[in-house]
N, C-alpha and C. Protein backbone atom coordinates (compact mmCIF):
# COMPACT_ATOMS: atom_id res chain seq x y z
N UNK A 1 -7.59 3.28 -3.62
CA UNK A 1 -6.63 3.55 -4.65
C UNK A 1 -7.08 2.99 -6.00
N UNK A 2 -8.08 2.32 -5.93
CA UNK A 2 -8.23 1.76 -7.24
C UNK A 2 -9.24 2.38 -8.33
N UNK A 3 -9.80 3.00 -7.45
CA UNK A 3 -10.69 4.26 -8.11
C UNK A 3 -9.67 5.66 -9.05
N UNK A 4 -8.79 6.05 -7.89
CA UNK A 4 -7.58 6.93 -8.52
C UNK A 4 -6.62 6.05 -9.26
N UNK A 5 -6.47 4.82 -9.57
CA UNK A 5 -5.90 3.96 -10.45
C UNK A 5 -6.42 4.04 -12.01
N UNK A 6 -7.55 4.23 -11.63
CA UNK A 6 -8.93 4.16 -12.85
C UNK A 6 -8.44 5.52 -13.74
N UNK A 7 -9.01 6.48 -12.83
CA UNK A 7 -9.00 8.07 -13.03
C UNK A 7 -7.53 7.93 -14.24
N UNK A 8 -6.60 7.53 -13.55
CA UNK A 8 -4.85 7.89 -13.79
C UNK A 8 -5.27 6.89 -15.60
N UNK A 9 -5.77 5.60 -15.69
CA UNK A 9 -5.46 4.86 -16.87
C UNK A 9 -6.30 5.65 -17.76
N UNK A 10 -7.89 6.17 -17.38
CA UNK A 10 -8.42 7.08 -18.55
C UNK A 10 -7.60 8.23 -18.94
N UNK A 11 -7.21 8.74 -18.09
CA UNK A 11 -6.80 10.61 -18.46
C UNK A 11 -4.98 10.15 -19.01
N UNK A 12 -4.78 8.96 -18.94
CA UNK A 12 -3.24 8.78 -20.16
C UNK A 12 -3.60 7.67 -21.17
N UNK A 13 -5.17 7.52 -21.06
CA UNK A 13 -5.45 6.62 -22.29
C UNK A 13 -4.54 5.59 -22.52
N UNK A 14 -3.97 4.90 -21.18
CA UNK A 14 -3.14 3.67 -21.20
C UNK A 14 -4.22 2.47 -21.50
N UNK A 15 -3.25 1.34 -21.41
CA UNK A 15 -4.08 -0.24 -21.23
C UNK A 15 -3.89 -0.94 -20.13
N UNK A 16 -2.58 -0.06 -18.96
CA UNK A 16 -2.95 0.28 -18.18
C UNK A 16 -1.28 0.49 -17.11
N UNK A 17 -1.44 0.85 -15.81
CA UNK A 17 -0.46 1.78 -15.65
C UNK A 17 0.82 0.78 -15.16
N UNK A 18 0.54 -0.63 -14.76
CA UNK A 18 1.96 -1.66 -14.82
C UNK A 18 2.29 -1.03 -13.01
N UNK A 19 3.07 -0.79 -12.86
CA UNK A 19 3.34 -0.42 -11.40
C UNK A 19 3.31 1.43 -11.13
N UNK A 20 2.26 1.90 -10.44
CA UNK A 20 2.13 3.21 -10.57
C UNK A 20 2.75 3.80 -9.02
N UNK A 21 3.29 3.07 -8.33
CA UNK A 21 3.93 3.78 -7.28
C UNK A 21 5.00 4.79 -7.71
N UNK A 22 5.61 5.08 -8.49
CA UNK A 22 6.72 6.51 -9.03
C UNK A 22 5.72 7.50 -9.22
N UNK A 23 4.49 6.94 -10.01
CA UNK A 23 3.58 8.00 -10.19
C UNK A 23 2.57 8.60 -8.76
N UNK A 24 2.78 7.67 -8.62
CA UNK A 24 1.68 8.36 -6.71
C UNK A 24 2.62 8.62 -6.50
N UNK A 25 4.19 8.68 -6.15
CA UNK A 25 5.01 8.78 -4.99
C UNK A 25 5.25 10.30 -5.37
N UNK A 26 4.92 10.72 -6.73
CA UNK A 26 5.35 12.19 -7.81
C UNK A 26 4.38 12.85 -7.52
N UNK A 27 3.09 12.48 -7.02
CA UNK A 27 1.62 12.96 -6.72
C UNK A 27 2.01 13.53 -5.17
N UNK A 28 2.27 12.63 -4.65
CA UNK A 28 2.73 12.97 -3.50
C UNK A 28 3.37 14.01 -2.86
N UNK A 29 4.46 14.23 -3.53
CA UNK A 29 5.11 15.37 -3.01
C UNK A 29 4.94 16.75 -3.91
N UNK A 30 3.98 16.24 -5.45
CA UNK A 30 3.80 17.88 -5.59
C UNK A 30 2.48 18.27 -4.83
N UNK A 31 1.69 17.29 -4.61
CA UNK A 31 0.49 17.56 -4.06
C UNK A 31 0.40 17.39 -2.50
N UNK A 32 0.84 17.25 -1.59
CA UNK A 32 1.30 16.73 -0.67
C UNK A 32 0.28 17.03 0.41
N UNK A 33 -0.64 17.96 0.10
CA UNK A 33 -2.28 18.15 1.34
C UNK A 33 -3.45 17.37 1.38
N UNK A 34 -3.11 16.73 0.25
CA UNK A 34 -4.37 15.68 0.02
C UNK A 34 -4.10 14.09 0.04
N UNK A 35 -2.62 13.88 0.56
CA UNK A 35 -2.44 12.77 1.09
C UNK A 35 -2.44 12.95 2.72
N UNK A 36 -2.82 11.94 3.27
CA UNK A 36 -3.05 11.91 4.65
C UNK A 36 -2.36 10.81 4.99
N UNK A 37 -1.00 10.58 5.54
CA UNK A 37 0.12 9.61 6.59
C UNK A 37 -0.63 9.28 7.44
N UNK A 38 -0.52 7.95 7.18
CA UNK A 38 -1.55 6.89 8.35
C UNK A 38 0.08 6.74 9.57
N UNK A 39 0.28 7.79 10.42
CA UNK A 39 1.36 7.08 11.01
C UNK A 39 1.62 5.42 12.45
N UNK A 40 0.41 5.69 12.61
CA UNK A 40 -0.05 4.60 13.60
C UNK A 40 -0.58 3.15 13.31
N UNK A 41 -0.16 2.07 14.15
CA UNK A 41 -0.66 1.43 14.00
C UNK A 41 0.07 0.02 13.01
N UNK A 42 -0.62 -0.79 12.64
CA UNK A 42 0.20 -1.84 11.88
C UNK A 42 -0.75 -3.00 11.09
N UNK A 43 -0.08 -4.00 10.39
CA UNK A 43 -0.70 -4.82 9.17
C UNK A 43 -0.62 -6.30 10.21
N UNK A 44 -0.13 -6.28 11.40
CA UNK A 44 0.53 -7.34 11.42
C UNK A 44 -0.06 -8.67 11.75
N UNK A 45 0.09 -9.70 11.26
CA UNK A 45 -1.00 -11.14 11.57
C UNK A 45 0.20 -12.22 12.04
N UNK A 46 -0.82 -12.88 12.86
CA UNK A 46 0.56 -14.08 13.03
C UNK A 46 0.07 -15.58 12.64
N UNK A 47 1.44 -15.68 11.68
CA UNK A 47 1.23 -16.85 10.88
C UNK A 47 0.84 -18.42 11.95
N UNK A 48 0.26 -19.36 10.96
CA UNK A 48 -0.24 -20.49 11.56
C UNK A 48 0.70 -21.24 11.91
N UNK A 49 0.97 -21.89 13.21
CA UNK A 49 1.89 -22.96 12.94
C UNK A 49 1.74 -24.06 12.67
N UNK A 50 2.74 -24.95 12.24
CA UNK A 50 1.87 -25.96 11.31
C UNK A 50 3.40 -26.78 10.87
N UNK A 51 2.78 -27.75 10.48
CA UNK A 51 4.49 -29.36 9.54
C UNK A 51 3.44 -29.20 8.11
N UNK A 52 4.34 -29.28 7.45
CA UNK A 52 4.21 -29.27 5.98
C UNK A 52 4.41 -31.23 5.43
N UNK A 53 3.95 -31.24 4.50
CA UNK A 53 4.03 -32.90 4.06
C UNK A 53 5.39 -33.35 3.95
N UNK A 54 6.12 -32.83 4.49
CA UNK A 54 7.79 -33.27 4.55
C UNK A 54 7.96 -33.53 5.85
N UNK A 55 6.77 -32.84 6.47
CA UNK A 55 7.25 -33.32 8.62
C UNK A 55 8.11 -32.12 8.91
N UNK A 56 8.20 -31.01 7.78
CA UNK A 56 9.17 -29.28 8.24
C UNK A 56 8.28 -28.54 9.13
N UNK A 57 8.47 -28.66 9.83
CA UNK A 57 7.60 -27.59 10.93
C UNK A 57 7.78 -26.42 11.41
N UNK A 58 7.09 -25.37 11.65
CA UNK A 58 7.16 -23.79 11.38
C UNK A 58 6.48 -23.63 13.01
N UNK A 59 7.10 -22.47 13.29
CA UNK A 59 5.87 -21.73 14.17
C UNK A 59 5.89 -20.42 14.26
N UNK A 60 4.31 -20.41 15.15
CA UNK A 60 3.57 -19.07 14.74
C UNK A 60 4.37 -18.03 15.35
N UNK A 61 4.59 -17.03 14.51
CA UNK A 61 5.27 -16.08 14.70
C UNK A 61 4.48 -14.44 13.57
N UNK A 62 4.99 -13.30 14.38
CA UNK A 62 4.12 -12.61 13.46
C UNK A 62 4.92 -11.85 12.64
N UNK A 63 3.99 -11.64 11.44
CA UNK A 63 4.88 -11.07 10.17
C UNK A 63 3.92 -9.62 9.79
N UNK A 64 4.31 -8.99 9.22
CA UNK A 64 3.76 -7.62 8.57
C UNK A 64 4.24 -6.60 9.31
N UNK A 65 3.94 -5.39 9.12
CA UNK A 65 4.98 -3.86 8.85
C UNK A 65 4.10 -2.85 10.22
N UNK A 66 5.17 -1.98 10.27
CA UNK A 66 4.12 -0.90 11.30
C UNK A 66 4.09 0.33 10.80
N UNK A 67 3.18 0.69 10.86
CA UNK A 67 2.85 2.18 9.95
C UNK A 67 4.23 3.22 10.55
N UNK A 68 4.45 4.44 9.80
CA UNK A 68 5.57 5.11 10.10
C UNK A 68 4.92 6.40 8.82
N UNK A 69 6.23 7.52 9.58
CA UNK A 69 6.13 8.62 9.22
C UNK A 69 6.65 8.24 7.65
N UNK A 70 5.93 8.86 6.36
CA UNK A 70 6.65 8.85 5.13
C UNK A 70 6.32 7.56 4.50
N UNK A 71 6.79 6.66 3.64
CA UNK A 71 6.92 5.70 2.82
C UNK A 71 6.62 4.30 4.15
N UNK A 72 5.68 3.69 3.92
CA UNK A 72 6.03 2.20 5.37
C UNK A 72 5.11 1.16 4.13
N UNK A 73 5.68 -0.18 4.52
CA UNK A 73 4.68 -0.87 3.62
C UNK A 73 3.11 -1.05 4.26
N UNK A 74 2.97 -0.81 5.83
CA UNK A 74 1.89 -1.16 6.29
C UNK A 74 0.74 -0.14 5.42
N UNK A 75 0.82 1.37 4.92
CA UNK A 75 0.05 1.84 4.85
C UNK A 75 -0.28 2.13 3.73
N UNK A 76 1.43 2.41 2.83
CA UNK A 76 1.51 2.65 1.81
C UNK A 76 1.40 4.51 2.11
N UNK A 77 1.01 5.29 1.24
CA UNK A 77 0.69 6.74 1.07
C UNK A 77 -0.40 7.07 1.81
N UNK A 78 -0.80 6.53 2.99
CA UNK A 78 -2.30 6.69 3.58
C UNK A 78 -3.52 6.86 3.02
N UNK A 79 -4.39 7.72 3.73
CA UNK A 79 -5.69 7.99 2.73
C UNK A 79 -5.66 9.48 1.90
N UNK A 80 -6.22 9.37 0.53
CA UNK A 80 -6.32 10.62 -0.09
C UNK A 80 -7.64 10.97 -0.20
N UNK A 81 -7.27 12.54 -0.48
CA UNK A 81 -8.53 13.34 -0.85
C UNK A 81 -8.56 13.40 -2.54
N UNK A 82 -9.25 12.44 -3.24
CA UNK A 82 -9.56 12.66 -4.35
C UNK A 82 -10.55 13.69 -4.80
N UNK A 83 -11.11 14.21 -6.10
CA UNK A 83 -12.01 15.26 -6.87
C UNK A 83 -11.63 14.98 -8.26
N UNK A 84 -12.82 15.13 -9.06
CA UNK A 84 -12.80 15.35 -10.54
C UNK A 84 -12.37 16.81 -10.92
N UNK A 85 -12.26 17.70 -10.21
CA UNK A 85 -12.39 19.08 -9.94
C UNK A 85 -11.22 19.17 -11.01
């Protein structure tokens, strides 16, 4: 994405695009064959357990998202087919 991040700040001659998810999410559905839905699968890691310098102690448990049909945080918009074309 950071390549099509690039592309997007030259061709509106920004300084640069601040949060461009409205703009992919607008890409998205007019263009909608050249995004590819990662629906499988997941981000997920499991945190360390561990006492913090107060003696607060945590345990490992796992955090992050599972891919899904449409919008998921694990994948985001999947992979695209970019072109200068």
């Amino acid at each position: 994405m950071a390549a099509i991040t690039a592309l997007l700040n030259q061709y509106q001659h920004s300084n640069g695009q601040g949060n461009i998810n409205p703009q992919l999410y607008s890409l998205a559905k007019s263009h909608p064959a050249v995004f590819h839905d990662n629906t499988t699968g997941n981000n997920v890691v499991t945190a360390q357990a561990g006492c913090d310098h107060r003696g607060i102690c945590s345990t490992a448990e796992p955090v992050g998202y599972n891919a899904g049909p449409g919008y998921d945080n694990a994948t985001g918009l999947g992979s695209v087919d970019a072109c200068s074309c």
